[in-house]
PDB file of N, CA and C in Angstrom:
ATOM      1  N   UNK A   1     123.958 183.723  -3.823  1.00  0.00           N
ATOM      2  CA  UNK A   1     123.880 182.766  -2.740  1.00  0.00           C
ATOM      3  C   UNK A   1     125.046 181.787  -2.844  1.00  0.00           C
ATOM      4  N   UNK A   2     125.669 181.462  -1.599  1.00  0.00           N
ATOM      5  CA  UNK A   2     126.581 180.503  -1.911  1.00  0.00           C
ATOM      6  C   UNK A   2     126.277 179.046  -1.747  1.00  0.00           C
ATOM      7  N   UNK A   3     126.775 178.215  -2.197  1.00  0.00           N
ATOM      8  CA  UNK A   3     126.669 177.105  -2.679  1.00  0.00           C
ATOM      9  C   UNK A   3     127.336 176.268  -1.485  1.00  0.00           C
ATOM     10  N   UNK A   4     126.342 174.803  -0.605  1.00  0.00           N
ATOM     11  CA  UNK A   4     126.466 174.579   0.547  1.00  0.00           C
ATOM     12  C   UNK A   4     127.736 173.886   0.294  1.00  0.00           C
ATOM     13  N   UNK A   5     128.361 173.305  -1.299  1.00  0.00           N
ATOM     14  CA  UNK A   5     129.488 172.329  -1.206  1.00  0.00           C
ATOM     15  C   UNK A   5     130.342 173.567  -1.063  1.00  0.00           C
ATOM     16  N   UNK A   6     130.487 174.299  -0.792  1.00  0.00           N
ATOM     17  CA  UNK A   6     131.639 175.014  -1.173  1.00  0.00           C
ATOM     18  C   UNK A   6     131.834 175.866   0.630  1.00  0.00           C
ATOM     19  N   UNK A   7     130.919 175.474   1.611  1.00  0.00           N
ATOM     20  CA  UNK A   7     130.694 175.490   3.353  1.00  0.00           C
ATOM     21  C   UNK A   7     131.726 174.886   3.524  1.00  0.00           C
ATOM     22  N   UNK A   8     132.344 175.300   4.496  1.00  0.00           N
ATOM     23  CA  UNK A   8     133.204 174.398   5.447  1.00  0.00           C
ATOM     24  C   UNK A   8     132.719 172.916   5.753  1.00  0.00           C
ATOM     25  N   UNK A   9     132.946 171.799   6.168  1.00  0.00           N
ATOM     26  CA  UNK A   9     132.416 170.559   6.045  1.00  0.00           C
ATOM     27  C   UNK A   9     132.406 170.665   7.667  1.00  0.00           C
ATOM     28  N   UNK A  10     131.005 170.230   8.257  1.00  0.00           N
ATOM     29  CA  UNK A  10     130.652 170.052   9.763  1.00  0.00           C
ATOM     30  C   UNK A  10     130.515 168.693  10.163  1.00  0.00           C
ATOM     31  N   UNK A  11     131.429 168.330  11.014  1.00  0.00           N
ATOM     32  CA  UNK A  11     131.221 166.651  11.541  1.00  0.00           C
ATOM     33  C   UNK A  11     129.987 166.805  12.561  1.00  0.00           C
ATOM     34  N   UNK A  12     129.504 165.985  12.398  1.00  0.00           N
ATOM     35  CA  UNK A  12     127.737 165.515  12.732  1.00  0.00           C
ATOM     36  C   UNK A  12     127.610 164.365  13.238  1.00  0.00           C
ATOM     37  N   UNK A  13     127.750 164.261  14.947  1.00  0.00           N
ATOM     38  CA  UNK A  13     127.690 162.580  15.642  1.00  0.00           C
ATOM     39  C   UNK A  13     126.701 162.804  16.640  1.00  0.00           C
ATOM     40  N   UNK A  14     126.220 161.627  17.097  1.00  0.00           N
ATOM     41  CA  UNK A  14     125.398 161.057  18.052  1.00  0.00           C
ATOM     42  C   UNK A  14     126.612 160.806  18.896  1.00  0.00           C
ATOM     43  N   UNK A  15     127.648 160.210  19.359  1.00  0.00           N
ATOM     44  CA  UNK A  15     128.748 160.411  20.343  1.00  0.00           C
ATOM     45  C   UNK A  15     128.861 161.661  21.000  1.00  0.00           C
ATOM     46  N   UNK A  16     129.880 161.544  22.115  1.00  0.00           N
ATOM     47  CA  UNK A  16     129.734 162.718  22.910  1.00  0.00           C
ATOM     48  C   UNK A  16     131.171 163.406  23.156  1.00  0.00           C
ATOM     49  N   UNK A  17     131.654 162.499  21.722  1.00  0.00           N
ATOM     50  CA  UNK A  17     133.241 163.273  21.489  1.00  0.00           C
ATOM     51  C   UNK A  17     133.198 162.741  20.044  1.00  0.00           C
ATOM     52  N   UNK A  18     134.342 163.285  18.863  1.00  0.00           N
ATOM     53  CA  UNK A  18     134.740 162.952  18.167  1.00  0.00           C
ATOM     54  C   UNK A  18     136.289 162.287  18.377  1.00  0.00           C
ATOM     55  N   UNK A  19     135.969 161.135  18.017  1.00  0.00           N
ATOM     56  CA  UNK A  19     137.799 159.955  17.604  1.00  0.00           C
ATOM     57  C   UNK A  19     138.682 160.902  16.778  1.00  0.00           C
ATOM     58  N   UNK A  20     139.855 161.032  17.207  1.00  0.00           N
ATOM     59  CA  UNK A  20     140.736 162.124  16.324  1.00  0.00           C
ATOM     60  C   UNK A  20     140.775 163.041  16.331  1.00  0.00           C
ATOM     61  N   UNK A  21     139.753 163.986  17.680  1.00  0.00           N
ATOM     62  CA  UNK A  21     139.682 165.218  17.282  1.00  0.00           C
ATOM     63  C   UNK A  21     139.366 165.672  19.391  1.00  0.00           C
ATOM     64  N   UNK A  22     139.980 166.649  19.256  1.00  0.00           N
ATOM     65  CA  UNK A  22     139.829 167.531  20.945  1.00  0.00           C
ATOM     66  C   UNK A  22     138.947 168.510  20.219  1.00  0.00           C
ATOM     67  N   UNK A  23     138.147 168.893  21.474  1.00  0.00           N
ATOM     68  CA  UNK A  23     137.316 169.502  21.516  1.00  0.00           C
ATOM     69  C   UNK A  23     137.813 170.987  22.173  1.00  0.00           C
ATOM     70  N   UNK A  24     137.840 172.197  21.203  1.00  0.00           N
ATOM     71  CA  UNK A  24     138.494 173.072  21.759  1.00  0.00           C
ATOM     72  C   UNK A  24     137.872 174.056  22.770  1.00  0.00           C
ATOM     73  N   UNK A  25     136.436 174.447  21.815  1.00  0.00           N
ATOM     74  CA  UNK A  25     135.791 175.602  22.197  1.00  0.00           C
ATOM     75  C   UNK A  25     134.510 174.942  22.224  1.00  0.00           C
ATOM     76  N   UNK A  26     133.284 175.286  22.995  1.00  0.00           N
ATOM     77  CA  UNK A  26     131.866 175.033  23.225  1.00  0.00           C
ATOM     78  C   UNK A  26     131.328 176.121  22.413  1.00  0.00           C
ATOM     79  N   UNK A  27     130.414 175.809  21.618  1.00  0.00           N
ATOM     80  CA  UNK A  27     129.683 177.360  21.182  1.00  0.00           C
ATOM     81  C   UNK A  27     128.231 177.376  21.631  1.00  0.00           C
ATOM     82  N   UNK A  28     127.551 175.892  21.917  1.00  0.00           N
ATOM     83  CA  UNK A  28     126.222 175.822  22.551  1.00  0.00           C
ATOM     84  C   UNK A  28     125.575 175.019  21.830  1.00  0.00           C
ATOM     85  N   UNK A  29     123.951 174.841  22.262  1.00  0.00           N
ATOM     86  CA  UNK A  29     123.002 174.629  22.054  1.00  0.00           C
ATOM     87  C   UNK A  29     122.565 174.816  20.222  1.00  0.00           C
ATOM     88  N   UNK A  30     122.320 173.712  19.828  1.00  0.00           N
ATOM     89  CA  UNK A  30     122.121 174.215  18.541  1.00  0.00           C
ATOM     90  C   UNK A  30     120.854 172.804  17.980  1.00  0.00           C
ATOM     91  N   UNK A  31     119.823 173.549  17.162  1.00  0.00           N
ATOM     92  CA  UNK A  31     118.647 172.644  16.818  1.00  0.00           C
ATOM     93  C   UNK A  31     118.451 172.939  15.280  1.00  0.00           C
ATOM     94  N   UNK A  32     117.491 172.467  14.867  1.00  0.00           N
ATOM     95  CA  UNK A  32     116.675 172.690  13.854  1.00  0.00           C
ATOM     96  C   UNK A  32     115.156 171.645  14.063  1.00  0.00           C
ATOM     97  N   UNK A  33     114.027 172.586  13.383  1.00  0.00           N
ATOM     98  CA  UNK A  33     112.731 172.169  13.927  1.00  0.00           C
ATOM     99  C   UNK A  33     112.073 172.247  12.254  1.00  0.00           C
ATOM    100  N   UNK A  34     110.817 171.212  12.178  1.00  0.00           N
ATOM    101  CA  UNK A  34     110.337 171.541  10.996  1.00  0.00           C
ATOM    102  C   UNK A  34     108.726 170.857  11.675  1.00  0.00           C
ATOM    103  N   UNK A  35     107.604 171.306  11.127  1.00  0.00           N
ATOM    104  CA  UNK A  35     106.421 170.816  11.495  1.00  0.00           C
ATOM    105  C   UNK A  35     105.632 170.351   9.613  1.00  0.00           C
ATOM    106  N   UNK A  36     105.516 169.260   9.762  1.00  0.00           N
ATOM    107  CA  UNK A  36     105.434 168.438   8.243  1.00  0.00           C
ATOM    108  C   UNK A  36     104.288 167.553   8.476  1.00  0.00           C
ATOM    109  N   UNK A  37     102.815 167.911   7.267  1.00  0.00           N
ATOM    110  CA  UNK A  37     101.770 166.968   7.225  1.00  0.00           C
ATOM    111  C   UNK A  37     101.472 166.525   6.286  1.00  0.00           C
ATOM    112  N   UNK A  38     100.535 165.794   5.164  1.00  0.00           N
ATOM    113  CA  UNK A  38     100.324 165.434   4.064  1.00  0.00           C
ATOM    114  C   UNK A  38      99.337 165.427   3.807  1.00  0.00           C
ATOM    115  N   UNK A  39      98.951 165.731   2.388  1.00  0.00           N
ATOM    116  CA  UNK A  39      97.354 166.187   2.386  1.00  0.00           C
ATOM    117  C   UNK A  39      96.263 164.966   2.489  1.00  0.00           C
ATOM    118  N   UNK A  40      95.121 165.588   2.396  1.00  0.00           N
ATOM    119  CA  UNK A  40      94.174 164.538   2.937  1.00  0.00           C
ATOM    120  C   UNK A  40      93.760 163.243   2.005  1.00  0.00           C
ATOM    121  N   UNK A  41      94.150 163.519   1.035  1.00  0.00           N
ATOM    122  CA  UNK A  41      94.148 162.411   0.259  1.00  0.00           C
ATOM    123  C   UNK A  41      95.155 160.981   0.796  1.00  0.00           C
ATOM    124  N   UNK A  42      96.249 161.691   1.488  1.00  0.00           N
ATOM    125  CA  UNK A  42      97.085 160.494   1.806  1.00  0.00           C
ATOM    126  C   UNK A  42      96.999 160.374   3.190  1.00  0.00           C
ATOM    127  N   UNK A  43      96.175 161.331   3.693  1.00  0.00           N
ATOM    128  CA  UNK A  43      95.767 161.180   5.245  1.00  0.00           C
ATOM    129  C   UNK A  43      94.735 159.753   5.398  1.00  0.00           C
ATOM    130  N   UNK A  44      93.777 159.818   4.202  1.00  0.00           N
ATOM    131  CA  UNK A  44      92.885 158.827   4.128  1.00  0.00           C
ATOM    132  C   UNK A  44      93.500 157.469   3.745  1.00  0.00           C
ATOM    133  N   UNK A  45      94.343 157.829   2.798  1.00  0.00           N
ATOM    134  CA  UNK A  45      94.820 156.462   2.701  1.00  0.00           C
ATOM    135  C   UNK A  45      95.872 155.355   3.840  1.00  0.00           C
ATOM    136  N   UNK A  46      96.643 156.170   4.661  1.00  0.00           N
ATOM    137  CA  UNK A  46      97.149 155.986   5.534  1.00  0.00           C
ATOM    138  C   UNK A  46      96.407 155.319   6.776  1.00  0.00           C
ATOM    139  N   UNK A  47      95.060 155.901   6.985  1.00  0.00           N
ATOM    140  CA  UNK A  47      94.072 155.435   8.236  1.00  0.00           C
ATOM    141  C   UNK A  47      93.950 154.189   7.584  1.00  0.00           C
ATOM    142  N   UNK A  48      93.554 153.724   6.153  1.00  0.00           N
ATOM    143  CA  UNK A  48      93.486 152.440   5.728  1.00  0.00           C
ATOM    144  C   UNK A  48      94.061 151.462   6.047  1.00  0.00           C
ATOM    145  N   UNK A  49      95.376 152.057   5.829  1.00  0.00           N
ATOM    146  CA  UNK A  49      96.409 151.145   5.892  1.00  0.00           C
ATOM    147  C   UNK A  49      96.842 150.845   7.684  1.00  0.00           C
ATOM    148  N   UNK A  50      96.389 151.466   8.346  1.00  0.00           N
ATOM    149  CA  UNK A  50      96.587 151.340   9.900  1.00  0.00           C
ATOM    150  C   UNK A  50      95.460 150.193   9.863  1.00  0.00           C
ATOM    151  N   UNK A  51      94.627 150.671   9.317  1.00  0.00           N
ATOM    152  CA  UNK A  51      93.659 149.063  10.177  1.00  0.00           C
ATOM    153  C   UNK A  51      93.852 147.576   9.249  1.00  0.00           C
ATOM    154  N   UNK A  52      94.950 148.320   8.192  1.00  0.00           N
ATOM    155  CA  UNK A  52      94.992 146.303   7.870  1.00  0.00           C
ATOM    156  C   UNK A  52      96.527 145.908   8.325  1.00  0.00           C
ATOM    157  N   UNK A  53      97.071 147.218   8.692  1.00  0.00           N
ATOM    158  CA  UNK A  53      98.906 146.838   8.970  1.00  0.00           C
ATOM    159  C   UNK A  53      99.625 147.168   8.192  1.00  0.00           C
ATOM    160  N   UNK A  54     100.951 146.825   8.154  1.00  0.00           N
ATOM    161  CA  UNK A  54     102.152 147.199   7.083  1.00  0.00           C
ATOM    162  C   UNK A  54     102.812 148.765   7.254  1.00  0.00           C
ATOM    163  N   UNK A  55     103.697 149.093   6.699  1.00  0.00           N
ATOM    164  CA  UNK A  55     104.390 150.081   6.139  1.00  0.00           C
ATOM    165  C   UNK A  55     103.653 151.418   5.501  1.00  0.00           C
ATOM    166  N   UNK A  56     103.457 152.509   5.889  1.00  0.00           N
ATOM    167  CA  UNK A  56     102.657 153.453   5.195  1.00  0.00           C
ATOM    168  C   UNK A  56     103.638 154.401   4.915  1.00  0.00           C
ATOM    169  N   UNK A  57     104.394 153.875   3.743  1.00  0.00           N
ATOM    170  CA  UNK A  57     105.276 154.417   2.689  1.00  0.00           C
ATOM    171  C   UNK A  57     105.486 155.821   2.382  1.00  0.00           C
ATOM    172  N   UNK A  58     104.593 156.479   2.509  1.00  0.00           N
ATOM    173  CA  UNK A  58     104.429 158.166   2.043  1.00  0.00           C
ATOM    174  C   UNK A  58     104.923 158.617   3.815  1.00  0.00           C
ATOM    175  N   UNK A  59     104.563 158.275   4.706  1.00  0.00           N
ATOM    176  CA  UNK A  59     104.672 158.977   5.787  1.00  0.00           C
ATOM    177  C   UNK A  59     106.500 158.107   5.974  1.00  0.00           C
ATOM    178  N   UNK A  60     106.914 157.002   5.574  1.00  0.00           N
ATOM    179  CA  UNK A  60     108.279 157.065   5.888  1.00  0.00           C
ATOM    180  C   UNK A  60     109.210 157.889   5.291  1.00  0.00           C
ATOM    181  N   UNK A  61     108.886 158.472   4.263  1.00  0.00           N
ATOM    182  CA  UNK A  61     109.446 158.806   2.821  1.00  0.00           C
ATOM    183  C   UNK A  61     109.105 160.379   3.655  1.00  0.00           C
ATOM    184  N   UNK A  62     108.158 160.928   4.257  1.00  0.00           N
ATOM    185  CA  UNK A  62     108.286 162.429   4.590  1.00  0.00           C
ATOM    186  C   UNK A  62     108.906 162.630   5.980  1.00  0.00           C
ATOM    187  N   UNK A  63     108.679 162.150   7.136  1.00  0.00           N
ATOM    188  CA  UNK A  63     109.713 161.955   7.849  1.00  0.00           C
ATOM    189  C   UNK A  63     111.448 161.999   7.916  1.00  0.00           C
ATOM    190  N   UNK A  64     111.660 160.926   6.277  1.00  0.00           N
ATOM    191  CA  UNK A  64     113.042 160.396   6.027  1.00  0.00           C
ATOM    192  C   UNK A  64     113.237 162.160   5.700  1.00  0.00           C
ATOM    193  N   UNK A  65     112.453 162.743   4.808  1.00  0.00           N
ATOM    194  CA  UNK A  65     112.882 163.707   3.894  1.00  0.00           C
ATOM    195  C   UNK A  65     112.931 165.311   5.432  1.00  0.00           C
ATOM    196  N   UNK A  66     112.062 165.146   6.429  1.00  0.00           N
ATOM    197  CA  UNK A  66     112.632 165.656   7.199  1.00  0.00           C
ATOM    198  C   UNK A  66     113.376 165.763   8.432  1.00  0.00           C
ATOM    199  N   UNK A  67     114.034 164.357   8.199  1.00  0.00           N
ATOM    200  CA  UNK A  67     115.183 164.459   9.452  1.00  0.00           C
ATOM    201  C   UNK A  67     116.293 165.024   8.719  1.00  0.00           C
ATOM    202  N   UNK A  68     116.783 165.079   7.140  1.00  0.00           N
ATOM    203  CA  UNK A  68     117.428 165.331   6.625  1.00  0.00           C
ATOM    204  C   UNK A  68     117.486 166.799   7.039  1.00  0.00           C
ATOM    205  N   UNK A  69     116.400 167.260   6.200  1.00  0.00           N
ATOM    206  CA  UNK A  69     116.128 168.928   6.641  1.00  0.00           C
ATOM    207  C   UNK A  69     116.005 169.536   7.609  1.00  0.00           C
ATOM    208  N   UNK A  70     115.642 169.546   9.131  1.00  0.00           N
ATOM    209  CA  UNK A  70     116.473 169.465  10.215  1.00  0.00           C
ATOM    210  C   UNK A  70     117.917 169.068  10.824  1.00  0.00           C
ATOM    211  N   UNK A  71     118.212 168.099  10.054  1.00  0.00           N
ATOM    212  CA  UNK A  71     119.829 167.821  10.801  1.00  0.00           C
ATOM    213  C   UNK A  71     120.833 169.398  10.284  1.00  0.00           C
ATOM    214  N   UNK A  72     120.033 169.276   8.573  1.00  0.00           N
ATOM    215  CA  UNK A  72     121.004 170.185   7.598  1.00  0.00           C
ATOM    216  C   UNK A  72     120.401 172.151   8.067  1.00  0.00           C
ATOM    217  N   UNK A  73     119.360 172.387   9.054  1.00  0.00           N
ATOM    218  CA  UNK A  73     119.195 173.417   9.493  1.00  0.00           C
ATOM    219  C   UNK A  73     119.847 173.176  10.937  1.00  0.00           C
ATOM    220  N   UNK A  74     120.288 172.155  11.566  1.00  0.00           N
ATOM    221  CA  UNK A  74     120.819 172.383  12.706  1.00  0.00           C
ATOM    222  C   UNK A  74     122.375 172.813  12.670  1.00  0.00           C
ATOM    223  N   UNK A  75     122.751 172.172  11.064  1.00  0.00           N
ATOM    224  CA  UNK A  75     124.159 172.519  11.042  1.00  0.00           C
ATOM    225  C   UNK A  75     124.346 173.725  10.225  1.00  0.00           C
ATOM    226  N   UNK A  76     123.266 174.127  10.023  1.00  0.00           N
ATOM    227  CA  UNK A  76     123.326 176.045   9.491  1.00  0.00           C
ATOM    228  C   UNK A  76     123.359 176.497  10.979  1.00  0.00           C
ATOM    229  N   UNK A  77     122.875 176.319  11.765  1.00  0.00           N
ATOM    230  CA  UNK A  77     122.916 177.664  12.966  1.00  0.00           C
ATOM    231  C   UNK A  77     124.469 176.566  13.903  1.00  0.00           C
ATOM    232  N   UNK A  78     124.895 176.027  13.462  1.00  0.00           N
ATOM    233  CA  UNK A  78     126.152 175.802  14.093  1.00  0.00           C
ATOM    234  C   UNK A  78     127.220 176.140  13.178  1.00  0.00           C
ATOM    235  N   UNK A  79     126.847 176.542  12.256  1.00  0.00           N
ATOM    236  CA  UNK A  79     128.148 176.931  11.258  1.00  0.00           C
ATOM    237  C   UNK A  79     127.942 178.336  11.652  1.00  0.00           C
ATOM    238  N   UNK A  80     126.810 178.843  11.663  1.00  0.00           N
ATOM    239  CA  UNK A  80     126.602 180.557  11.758  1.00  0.00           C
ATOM    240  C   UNK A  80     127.155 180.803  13.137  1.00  0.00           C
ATOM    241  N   UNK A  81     127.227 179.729  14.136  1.00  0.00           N
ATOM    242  CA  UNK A  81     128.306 180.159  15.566  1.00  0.00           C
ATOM    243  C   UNK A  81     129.561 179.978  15.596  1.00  0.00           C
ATOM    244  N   UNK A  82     129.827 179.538  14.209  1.00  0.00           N
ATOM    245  CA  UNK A  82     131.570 179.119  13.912  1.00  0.00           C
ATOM    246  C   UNK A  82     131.853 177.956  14.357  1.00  0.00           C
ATOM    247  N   UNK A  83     131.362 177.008  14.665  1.00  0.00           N
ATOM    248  CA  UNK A  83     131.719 175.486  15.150  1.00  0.00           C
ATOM    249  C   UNK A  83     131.551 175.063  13.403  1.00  0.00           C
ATOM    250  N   UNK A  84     132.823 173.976  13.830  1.00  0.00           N
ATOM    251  CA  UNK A  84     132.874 172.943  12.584  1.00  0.00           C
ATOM    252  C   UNK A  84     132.531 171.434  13.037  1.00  0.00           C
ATOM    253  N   UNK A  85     131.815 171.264  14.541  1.00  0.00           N
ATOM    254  CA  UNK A  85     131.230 169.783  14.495  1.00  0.00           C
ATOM    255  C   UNK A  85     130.295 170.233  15.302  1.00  0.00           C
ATOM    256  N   UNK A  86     128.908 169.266  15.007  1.00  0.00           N
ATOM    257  CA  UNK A  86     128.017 169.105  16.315  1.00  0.00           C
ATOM    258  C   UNK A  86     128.588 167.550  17.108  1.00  0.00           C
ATOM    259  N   UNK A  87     128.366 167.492  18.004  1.00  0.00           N
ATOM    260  CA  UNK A  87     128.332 166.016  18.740  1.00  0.00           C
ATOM    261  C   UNK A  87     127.053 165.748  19.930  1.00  0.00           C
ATOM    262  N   UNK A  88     127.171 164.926  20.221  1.00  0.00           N
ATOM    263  CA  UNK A  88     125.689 164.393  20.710  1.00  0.00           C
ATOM    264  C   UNK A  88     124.187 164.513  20.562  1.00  0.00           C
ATOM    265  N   UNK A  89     124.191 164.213  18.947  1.00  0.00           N
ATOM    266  CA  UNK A  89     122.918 164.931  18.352  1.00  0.00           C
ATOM    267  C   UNK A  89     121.805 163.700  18.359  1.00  0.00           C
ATOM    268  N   UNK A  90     120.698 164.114  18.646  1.00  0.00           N
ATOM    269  CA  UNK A  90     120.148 163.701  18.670  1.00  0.00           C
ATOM    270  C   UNK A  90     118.107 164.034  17.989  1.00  0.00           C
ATOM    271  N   UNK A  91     118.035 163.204  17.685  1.00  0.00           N
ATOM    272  CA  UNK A  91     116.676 163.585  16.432  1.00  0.00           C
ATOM    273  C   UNK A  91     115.035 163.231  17.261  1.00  0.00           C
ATOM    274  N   UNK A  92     114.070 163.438  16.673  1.00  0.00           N
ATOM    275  CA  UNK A  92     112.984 163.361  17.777  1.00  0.00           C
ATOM    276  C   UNK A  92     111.888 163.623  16.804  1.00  0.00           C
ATOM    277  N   UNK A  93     110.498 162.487  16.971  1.00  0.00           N
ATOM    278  CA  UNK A  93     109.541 163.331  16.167  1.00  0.00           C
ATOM    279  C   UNK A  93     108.299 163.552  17.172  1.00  0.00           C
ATOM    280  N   UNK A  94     107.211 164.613  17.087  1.00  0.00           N
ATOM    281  CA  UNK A  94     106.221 164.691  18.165  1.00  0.00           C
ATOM    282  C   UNK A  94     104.816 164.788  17.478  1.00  0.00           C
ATOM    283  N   UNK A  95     103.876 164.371  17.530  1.00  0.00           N
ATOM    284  CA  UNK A  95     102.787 164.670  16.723  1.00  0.00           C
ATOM    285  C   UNK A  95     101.834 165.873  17.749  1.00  0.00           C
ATOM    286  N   UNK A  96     102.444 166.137  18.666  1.00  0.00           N
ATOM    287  CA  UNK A  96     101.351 166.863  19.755  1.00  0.00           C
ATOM    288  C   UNK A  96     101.553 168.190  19.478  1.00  0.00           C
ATOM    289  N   UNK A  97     101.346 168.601  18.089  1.00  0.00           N
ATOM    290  CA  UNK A  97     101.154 169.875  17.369  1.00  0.00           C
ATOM    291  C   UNK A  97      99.791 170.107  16.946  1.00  0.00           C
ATOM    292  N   UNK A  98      99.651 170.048  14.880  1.00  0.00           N
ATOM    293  CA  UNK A  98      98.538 170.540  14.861  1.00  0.00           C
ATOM    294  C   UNK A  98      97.797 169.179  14.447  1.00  0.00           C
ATOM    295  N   UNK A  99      96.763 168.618  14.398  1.00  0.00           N
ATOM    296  CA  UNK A  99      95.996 167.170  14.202  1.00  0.00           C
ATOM    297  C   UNK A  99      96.380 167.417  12.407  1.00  0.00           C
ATOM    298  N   UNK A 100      97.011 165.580  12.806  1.00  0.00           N
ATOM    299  CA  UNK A 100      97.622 165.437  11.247  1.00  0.00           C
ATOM    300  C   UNK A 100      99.065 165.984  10.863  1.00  0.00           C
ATOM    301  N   UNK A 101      99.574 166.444  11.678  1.00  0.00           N
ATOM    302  CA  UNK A 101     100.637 167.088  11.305  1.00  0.00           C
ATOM    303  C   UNK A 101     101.989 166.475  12.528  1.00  0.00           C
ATOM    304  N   UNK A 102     103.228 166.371  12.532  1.00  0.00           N
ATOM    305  CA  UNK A 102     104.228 165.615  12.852  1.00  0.00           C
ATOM    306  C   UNK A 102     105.340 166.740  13.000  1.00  0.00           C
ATOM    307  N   UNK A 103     106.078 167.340  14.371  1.00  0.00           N
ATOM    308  CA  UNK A 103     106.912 167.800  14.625  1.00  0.00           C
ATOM    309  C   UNK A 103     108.531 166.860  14.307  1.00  0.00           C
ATOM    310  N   UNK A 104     109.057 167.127  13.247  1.00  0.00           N
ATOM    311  CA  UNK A 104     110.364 166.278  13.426  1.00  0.00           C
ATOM    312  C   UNK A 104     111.526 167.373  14.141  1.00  0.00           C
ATOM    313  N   UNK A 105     112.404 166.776  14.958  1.00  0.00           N
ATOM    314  CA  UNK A 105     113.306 167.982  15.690  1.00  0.00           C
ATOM    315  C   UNK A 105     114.792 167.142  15.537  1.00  0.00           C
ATOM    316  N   UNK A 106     116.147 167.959  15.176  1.00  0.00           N
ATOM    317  CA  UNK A 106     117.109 167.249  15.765  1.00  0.00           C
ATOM    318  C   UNK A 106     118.020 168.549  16.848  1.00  0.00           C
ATOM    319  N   UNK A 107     118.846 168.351  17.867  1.00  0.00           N
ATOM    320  CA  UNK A 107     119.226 169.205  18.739  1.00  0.00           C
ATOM    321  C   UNK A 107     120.721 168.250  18.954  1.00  0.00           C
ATOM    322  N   UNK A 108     121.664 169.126  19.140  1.00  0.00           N
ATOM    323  CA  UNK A 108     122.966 168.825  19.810  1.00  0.00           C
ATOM    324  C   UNK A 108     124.022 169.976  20.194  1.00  0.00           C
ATOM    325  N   UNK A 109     124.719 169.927  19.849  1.00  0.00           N
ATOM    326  CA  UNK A 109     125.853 170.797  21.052  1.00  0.00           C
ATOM    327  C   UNK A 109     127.386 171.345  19.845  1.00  0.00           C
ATOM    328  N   UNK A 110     126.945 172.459  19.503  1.00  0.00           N
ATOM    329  CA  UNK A 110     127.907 173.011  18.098  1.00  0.00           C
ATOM    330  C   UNK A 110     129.379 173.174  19.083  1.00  0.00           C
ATOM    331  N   UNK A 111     130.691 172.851  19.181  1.00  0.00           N
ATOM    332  CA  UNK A 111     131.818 172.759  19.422  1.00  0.00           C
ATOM    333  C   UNK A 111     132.641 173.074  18.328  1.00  0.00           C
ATOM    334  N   UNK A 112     134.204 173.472  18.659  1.00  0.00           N
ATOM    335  CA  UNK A 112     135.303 174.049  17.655  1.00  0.00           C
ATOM    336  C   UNK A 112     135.866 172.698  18.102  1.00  0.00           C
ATOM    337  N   UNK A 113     136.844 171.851  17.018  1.00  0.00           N
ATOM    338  CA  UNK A 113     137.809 170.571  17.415  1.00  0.00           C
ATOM    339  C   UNK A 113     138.318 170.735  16.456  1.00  0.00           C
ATOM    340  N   UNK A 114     139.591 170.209  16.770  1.00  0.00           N
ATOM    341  CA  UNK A 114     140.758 170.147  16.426  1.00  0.00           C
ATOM    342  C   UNK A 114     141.457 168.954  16.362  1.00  0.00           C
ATOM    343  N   UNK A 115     142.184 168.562  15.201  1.00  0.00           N
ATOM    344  CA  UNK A 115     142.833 167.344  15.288  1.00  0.00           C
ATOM    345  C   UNK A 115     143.772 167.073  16.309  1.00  0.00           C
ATOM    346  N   UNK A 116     143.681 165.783  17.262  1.00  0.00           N
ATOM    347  CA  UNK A 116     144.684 165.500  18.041  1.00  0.00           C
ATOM    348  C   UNK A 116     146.047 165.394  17.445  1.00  0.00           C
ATOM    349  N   UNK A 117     146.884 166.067  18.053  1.00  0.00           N
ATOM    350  CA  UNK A 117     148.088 166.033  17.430  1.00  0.00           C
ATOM    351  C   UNK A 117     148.814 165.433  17.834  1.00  0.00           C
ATOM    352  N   UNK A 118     149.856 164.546  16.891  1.00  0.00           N
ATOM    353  CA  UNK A 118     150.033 163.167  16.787  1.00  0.00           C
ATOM    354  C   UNK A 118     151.415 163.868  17.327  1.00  0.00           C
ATOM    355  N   UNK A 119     152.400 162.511  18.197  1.00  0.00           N
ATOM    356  CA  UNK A 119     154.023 162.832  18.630  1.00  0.00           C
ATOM    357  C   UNK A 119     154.785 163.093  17.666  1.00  0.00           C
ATOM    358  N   UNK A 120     156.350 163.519  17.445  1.00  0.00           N
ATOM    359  CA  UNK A 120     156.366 163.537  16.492  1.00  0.00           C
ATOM    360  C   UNK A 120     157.728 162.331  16.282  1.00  0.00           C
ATOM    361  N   UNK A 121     157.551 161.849  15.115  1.00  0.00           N
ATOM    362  CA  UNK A 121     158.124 160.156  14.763  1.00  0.00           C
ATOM    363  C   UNK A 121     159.397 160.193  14.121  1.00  0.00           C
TER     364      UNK A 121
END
C-alpha cells in the first residue's frame, strides 16, 4: 500500500478559485460521506447533558474526527480523477438517517490548476 505522504499534495478550499493558480481542466463532482454514532452509554450521557446545557465533548470530538475523514475521502476520489485541487468545498452534517446516528458529508468540484505564470522580469 502506498503511503498518503508520498500522494501528490491536493489544494483543498472553500473559495471558488485558487490565488496563484488557473484553473485548467474540470474533472467534476467529487464527495466523501461517512454515517457515525456512539454507543449507548454516551448516548445516555449526552441526553443529560442536553437538559442541563454546555458542550457534549464526545459528540464534538466525533464529528471533528469525521469531517477530517470525509474531506480526506473526498480528496481520494479527486486524486483517483487526476485533479490536484478541490475548490468550493463545502462540509454538511444530517442526522435524518438512522436514530442516534449523524450523517457528516463534505462535496466540491475536483479541477487540474496550474500556476499562473508570472511575465518574464
Amino acid at each position: 500500500m502506498v503511503s498518503k505522504l508520498k500522494q501528490p499534495y491536493i489544494h483543498v478550499v472553500t473559495i471558488e478559485n485558487l490565488p496563484g493558480y488557473t484553473v485548467k481542466e474540470v474533472k467534476g463532482l467529487v464527495w466523501g460521506t461517512t454515517v457515525r454514532s456512539k454507543f449507548l452509554g454516551t448516548e445516555i450521557l449526552a441526553l443529560l447533558k442536553v437538559m442541563v446545557g454546555g458542550e457534549i465533548k464526545d459528540y464534538t470530538s466525533m464529528l471533528n474526527e469525521a469531517r477530517r475523514y470525509v474531506i480526506e475521502r473526498m480528496v481520494d476520489n479527486a486524486r483517483a480523477l487526476g485533479a490536484n485541487a478541490v475548490i468550493g468545498v463545502r462540509t454538511g452534517t444530517s442526522t435524518q438517517t438512522i436514530p442516534g446516528a449523524a450523517e457528516i458529508f463534505a462535496y466540491g468540484t475536483a479541477v487540474v490548476v496550474e500556476p499562473v505564470k508570472r511575465g518574464k522580469q
